[in-house]
C-alpha atoms as a PDB file:
ATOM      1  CA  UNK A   1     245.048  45.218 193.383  1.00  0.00           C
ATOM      2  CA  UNK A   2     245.029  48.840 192.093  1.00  0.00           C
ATOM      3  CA  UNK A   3     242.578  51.197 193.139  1.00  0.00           C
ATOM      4  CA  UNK A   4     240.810  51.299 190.146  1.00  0.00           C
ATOM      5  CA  UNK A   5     239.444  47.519 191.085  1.00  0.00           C
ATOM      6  CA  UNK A   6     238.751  48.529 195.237  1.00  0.00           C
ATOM      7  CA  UNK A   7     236.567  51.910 193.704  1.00  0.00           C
ATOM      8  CA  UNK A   8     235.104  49.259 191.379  1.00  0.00           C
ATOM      9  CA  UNK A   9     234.496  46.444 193.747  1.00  0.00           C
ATOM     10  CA  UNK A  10     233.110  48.618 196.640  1.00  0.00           C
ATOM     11  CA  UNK A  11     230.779  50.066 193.967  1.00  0.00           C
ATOM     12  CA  UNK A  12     229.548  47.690 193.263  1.00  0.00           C
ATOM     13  CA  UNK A  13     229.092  46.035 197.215  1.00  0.00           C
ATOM     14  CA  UNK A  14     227.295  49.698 197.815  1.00  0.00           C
ATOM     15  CA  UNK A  15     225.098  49.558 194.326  1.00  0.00           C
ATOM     16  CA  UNK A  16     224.326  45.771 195.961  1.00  0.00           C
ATOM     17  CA  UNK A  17     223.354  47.143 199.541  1.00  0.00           C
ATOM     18  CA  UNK A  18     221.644  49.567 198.380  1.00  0.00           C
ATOM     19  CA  UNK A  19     219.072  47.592 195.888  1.00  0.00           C
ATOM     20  CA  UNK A  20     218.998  45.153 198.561  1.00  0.00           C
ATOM     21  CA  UNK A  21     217.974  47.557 201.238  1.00  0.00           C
ATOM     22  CA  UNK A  22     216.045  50.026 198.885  1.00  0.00           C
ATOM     23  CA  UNK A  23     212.736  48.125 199.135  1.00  0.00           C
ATOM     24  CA  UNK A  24     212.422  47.646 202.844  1.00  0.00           C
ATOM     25  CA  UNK A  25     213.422  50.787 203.600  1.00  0.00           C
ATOM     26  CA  UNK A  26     210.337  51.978 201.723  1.00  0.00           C
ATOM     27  CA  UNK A  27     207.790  49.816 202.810  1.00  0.00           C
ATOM     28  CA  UNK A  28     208.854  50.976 206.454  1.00  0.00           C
ATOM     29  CA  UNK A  29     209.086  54.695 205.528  1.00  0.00           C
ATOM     30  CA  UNK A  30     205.563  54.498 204.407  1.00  0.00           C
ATOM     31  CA  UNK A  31     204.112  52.529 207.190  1.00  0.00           C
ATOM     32  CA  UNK A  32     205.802  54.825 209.648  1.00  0.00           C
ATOM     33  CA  UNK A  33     204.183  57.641 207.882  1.00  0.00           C
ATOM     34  CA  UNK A  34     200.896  55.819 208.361  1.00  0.00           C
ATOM     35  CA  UNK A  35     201.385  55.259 211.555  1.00  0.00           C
ATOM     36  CA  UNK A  36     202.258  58.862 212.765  1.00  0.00           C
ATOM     37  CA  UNK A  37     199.177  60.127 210.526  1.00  0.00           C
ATOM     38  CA  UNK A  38     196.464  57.844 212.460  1.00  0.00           C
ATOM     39  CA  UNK A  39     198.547  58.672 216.195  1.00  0.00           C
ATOM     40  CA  UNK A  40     198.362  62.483 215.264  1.00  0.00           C
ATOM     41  CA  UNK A  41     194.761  61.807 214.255  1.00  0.00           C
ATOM     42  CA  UNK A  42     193.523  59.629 217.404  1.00  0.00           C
ATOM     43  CA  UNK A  43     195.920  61.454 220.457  1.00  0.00           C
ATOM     44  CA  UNK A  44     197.515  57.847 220.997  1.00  0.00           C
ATOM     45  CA  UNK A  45     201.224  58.034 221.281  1.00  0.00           C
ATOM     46  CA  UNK A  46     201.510  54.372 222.702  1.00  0.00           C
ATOM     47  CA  UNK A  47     205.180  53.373 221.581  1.00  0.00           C
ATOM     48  CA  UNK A  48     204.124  50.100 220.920  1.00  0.00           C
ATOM     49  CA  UNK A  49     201.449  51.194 218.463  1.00  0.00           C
ATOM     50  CA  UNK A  50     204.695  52.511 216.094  1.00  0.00           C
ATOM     51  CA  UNK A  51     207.027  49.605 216.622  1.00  0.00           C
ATOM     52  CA  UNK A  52     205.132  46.662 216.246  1.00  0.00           C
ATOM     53  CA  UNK A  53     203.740  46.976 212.861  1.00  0.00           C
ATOM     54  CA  UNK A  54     207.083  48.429 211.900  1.00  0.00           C
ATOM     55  CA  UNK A  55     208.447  45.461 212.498  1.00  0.00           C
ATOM     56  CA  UNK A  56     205.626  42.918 210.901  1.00  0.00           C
ATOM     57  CA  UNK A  57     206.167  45.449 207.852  1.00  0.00           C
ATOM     58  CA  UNK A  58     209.778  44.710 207.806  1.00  0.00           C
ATOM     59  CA  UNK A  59     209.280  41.237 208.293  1.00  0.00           C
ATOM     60  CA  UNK A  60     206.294  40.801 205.641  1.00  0.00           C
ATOM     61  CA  UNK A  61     208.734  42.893 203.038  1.00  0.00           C
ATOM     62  CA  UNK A  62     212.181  40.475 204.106  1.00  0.00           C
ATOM     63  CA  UNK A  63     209.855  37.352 203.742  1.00  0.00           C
ATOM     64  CA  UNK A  64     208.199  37.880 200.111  1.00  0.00           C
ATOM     65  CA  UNK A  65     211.377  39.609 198.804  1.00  0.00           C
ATOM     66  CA  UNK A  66     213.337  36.740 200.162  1.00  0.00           C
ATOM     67  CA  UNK A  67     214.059  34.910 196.788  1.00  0.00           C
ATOM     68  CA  UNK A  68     214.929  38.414 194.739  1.00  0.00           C
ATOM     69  CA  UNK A  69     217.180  39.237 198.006  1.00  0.00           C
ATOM     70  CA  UNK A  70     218.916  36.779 197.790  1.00  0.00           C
ATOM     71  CA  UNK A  71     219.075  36.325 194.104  1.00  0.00           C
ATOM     72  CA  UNK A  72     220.844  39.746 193.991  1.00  0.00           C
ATOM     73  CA  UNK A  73     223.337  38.888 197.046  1.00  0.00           C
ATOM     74  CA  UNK A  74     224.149  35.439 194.934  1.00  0.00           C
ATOM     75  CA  UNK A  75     224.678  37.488 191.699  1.00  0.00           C
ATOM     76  CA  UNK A  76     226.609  39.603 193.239  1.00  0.00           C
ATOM     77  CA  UNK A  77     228.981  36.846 195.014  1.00  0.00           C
ATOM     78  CA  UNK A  78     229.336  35.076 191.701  1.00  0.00           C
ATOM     79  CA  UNK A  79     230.612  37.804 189.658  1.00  0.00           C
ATOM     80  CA  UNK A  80     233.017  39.295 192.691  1.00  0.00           C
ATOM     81  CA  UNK A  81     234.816  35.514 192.743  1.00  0.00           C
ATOM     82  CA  UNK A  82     233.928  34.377 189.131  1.00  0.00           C
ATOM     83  CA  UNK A  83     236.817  35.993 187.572  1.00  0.00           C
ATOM     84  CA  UNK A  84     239.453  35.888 190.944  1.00  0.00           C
ATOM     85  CA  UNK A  85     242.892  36.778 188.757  1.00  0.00           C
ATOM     86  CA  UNK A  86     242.820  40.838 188.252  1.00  0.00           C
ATOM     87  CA  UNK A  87     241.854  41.055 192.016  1.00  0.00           C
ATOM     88  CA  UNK A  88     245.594  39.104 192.771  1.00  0.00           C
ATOM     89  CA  UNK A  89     248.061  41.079 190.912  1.00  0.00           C
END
């Protein structure tokens, strides 16, 4: 394998990652903004306040973008092992 094909496959696993990752990592950016906003506005600072619906928003946004996910992930699999030759010279 030259390095041409590694710079090409782990391109390619990063340009994966990152449209996998991209979406979630917005939806929680945005509810943690909401979240500071309305603790700056009411004087709570309760830490569970922030984390739990941090973590419903992650787990809303991982269960409706479930089938896409893994779409990509499967896409992404198939055309890494579809064609295995030029990865064994």
């Amino acid at each position: 394998m030259n390095p041409e094909q590694v710079v090409t496959l782990g391109r390619n696993a990063m340009e994966t990652a990152l449209w996998v990752a991209a979406p979630v990592l917005l939806v929680v950016t945005a509810v943690s903004v909401l979240i500071s906003i309305v603790q700056v506005l009411t004087s709570i600072q309760d830490p569970a306040i922030s984390a739990v619906p941090r973590l419903a928003a992650v787990a809303a946004t991982v269960f409706f973008l479930m089938h896409w996910i893994l779409r990509r992930l499967v896409g992404f699999t198939i055309h890494s092992f579809s064609d295995f030759r030029p990865w064994v010279r």
